[in-house]
Protein backbone atom coordinates (compact mmCIF):
# COMPACT_ATOMS: atom_id res chain seq x y z
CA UNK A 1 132.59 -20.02 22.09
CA UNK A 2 132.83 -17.24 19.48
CA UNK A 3 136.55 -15.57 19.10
CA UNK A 4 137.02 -12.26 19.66
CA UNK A 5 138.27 -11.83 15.84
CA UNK A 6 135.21 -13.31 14.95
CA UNK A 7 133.33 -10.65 17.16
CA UNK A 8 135.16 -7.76 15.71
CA UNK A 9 134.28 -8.64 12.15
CA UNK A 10 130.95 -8.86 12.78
CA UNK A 11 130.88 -5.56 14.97
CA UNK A 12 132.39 -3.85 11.58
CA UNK A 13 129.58 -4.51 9.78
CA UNK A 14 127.05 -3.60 12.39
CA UNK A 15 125.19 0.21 12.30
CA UNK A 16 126.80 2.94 14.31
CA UNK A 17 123.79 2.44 16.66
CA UNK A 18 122.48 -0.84 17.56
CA UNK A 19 119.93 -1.81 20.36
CA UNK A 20 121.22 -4.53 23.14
CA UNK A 21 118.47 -6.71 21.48
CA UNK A 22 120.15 -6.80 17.97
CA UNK A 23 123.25 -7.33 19.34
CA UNK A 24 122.55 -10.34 22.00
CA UNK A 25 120.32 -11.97 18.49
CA UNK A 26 123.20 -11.74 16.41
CA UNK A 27 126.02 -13.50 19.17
CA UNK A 28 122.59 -15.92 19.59
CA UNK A 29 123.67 -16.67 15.45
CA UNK A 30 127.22 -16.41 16.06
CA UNK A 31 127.32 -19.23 18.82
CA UNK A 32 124.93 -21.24 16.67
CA UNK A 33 126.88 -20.70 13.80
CA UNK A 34 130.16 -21.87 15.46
CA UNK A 35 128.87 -24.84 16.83
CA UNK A 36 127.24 -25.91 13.93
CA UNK A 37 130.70 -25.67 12.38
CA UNK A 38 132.30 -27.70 15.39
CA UNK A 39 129.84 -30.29 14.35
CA UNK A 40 130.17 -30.52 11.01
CA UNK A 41 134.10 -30.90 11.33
CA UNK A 42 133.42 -33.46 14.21
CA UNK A 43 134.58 -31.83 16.76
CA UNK A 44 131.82 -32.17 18.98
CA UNK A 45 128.58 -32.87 18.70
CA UNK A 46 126.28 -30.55 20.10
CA UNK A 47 122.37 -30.58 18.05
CA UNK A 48 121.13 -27.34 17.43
CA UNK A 49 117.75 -28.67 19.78
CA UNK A 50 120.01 -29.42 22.74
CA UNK A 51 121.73 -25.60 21.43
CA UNK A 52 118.28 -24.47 21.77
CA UNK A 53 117.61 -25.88 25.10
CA UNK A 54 120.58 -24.29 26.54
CA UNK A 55 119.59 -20.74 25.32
CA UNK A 56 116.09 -21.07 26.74
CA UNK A 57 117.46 -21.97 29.78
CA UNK A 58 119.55 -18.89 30.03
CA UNK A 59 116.87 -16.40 28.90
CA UNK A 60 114.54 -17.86 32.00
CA UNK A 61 116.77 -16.10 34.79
């Protein structure tokens, strides 16, 4: 889950125009990003495959 600080800091440093595309890639990183960091700290353990799994998954609607 990505924080909504997190998400603001990132939207500062995006363009003053932005497709939906370049903004849905860049959460895509985020989430990645975050979980990686979960798992690292041993939090959780969730691979980036199974990560990648779920994404594809969501994308086939």
């Amino acid at each position: 889950m990505i924080s909504k600080k997190v998400l603001e800091k990132e939207l500062q440093n995006f363009p003053d125009h932005f497709t939906i595309d370049e903004l849905v890639g860049k959460l895509i990183v985020l989430e990645k990003r975050q979980r990686e960091h979960t798992y690292i700290n041993g939090l959780g353990a969730i691979p980036v495959k199974e990560l990648d799994t779920e994404i594809e998954k969501w994308f086939k609607m």
